[in-house]
N, C-alpha and C. Protein backbone atom coordinates (compact mmCIF):
# COMPACT_ATOMS: atom_id res chain seq x y z
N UNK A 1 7.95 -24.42 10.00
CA UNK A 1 7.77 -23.76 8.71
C UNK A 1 7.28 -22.33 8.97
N UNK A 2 7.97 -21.33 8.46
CA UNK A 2 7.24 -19.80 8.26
C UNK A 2 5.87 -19.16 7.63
N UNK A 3 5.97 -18.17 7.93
CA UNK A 3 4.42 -18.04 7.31
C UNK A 3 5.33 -17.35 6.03
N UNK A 4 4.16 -17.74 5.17
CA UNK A 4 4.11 -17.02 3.51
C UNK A 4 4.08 -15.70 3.13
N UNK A 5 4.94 -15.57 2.80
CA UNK A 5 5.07 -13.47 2.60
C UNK A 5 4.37 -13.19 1.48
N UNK A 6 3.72 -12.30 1.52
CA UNK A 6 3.01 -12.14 0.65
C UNK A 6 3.41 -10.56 -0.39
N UNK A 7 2.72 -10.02 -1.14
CA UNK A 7 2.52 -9.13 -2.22
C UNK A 7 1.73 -8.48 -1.94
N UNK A 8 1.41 -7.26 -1.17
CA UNK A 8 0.20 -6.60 -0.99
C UNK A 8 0.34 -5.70 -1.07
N UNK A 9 -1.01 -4.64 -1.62
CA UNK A 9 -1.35 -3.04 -1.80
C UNK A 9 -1.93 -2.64 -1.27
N UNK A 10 -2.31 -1.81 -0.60
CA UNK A 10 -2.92 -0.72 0.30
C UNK A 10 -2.70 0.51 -0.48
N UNK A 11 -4.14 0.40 -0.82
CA UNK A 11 -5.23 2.02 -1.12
C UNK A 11 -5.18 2.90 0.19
N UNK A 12 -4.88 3.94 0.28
CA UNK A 12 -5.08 5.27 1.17
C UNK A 12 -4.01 4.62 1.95
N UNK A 13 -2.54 4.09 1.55
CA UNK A 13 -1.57 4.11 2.65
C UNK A 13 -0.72 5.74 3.24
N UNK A 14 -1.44 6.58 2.57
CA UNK A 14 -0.73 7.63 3.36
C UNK A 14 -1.99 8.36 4.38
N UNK A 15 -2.85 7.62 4.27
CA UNK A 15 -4.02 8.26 5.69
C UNK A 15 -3.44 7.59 7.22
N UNK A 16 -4.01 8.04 8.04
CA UNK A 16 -4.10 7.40 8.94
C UNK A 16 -4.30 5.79 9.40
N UNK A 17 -5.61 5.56 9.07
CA UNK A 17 -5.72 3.89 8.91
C UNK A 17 -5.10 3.19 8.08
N UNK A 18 -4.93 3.37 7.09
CA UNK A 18 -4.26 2.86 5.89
C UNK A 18 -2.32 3.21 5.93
N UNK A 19 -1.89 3.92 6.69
CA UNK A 19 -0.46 4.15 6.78
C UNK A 19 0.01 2.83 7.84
N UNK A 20 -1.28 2.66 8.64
CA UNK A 20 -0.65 1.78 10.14
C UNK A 20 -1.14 0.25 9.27
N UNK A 21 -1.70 -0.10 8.76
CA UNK A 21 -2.14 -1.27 8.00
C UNK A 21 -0.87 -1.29 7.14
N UNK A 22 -0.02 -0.68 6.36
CA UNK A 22 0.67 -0.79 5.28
C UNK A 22 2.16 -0.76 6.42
N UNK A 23 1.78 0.04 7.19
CA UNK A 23 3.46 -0.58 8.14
C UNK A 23 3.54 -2.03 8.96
N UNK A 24 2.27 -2.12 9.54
CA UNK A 24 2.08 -3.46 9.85
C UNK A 24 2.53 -4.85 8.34
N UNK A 25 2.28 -4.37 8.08
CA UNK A 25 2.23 -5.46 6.82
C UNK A 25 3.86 -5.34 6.32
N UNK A 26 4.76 -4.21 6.43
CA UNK A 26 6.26 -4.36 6.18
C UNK A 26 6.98 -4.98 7.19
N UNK A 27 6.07 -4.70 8.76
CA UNK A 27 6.68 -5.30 9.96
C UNK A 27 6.65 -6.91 9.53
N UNK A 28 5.72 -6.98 9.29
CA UNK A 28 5.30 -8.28 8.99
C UNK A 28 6.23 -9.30 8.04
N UNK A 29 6.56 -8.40 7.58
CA UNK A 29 7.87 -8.91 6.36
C UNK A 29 7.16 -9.46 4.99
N UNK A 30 6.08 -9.05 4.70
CA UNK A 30 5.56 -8.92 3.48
C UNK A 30 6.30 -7.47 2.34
N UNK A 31 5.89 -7.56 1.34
CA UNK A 31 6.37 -6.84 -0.35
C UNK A 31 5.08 -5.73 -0.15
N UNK A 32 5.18 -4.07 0.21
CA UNK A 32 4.10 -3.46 0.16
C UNK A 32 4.45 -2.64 -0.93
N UNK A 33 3.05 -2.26 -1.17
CA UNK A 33 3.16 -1.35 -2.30
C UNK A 33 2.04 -0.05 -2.03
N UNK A 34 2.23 1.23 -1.63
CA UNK A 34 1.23 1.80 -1.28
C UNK A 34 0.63 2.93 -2.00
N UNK A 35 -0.82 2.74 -2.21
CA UNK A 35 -1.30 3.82 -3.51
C UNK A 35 -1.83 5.03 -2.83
N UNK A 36 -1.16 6.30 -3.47
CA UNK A 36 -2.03 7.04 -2.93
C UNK A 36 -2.23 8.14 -3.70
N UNK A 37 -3.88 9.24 -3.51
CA UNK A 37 -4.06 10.09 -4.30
C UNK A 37 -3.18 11.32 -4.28
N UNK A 38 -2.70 11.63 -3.56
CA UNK A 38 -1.16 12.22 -3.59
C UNK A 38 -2.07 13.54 -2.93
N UNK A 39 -3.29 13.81 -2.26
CA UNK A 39 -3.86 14.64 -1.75
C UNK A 39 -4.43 15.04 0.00
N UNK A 40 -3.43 14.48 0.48
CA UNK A 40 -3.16 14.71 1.51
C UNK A 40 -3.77 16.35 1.95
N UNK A 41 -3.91 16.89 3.31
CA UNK A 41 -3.61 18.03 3.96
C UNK A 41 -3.03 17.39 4.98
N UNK A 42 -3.00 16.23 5.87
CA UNK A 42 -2.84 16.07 7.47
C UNK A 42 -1.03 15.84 6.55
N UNK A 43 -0.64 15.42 8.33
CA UNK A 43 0.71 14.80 7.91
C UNK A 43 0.85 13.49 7.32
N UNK A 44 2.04 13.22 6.92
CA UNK A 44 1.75 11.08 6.91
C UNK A 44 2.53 10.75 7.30
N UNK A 45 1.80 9.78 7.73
CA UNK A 45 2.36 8.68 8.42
C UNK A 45 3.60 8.04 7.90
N UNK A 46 4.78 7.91 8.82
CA UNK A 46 5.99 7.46 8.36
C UNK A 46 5.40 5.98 7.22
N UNK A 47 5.89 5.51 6.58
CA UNK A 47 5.79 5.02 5.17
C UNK A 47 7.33 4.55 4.83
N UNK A 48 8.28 4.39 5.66
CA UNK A 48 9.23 3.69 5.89
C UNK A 48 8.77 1.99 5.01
N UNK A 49 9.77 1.59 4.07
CA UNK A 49 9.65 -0.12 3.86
C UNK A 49 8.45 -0.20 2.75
N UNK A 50 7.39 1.04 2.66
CA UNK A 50 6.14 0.95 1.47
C UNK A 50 7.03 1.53 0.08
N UNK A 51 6.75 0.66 -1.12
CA UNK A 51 7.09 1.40 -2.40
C UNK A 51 5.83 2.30 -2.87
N UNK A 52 5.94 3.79 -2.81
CA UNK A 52 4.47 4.61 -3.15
C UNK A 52 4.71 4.45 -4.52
N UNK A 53 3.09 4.48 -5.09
CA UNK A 53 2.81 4.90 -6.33
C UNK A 53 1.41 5.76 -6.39
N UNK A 54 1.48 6.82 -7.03
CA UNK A 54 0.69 8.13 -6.90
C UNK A 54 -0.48 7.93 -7.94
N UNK A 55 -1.99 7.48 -7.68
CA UNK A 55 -2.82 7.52 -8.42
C UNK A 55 -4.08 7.31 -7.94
N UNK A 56 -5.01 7.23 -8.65
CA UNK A 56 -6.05 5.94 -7.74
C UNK A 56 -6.63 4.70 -8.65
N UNK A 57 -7.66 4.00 -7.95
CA UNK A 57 -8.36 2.66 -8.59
C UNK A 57 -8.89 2.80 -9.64
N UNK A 58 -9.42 3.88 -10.39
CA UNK A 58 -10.00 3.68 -11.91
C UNK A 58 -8.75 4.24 -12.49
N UNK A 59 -7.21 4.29 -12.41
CA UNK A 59 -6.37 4.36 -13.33
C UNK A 59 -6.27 3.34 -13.94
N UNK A 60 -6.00 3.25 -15.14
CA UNK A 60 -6.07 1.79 -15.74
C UNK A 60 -4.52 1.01 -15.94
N UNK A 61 -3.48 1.84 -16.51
CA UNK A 61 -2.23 2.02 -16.27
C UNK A 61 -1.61 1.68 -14.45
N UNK A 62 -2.34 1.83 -13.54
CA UNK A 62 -1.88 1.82 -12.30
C UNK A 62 -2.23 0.29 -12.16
N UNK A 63 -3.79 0.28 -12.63
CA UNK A 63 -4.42 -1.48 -12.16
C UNK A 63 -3.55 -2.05 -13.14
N UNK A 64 -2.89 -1.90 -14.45
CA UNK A 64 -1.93 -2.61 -14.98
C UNK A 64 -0.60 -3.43 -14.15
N UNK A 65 -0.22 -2.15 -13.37
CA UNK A 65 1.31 -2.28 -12.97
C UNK A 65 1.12 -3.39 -12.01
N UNK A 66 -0.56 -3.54 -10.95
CA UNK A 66 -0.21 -3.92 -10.02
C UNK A 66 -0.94 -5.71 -10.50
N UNK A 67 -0.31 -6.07 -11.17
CA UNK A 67 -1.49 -7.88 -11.44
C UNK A 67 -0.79 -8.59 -10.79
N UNK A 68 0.83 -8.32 -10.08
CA UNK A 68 1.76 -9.65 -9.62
C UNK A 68 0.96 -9.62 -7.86
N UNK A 69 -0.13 -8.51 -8.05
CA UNK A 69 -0.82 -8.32 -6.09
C UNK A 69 -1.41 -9.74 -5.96
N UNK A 70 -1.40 -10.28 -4.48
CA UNK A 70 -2.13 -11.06 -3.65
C UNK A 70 -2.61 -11.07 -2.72
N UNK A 71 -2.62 -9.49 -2.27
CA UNK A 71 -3.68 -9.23 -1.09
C UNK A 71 -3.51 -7.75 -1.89
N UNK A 72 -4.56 -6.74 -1.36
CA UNK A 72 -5.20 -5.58 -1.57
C UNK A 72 -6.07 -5.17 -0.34
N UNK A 73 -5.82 -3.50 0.02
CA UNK A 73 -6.73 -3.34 1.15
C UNK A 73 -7.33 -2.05 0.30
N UNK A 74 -8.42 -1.51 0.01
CA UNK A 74 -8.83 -0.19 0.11
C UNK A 74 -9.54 0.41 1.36
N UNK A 75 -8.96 1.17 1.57
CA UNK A 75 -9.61 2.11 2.54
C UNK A 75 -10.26 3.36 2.08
């Protein structure tokens, strides 16, 4: 039997820690979804396989979109 794919979001997937957590998790063959404040200066991290959505955690409209989540990381 396989493991269970899951639904997960990752907060700060375009930082550093949070880009390699959110690719791991597409390697993985999980559904990512990655939030970010859209305020970058560094580069980012390839983000290949993540669906971005541009906001942060007290959007209320954003915590709307995301209720079908079953894992969540903030960084």
């Amino acid at each position: 039997m396989g493991k269970t794919k899951r639904q997960v979001v990752v907060f700060g997937a375009t930082g550093e820690i949070g880009g390699r957590i959110a690719k791991g998790c597409v390697e993985a063959g999980h559904k990512v979804v990655g939030i970010s404040r859209g305020t970058n200066k560094r580069s980012i991290p390839d983000v290949a396989g993540v669906e971005m959505l541009y906001g942060d955690r007290s959007d209320e409209g954003l915590r709307d979109a995301l209720t079908w989540c079953q894992s969540a990381g903030l960084l």
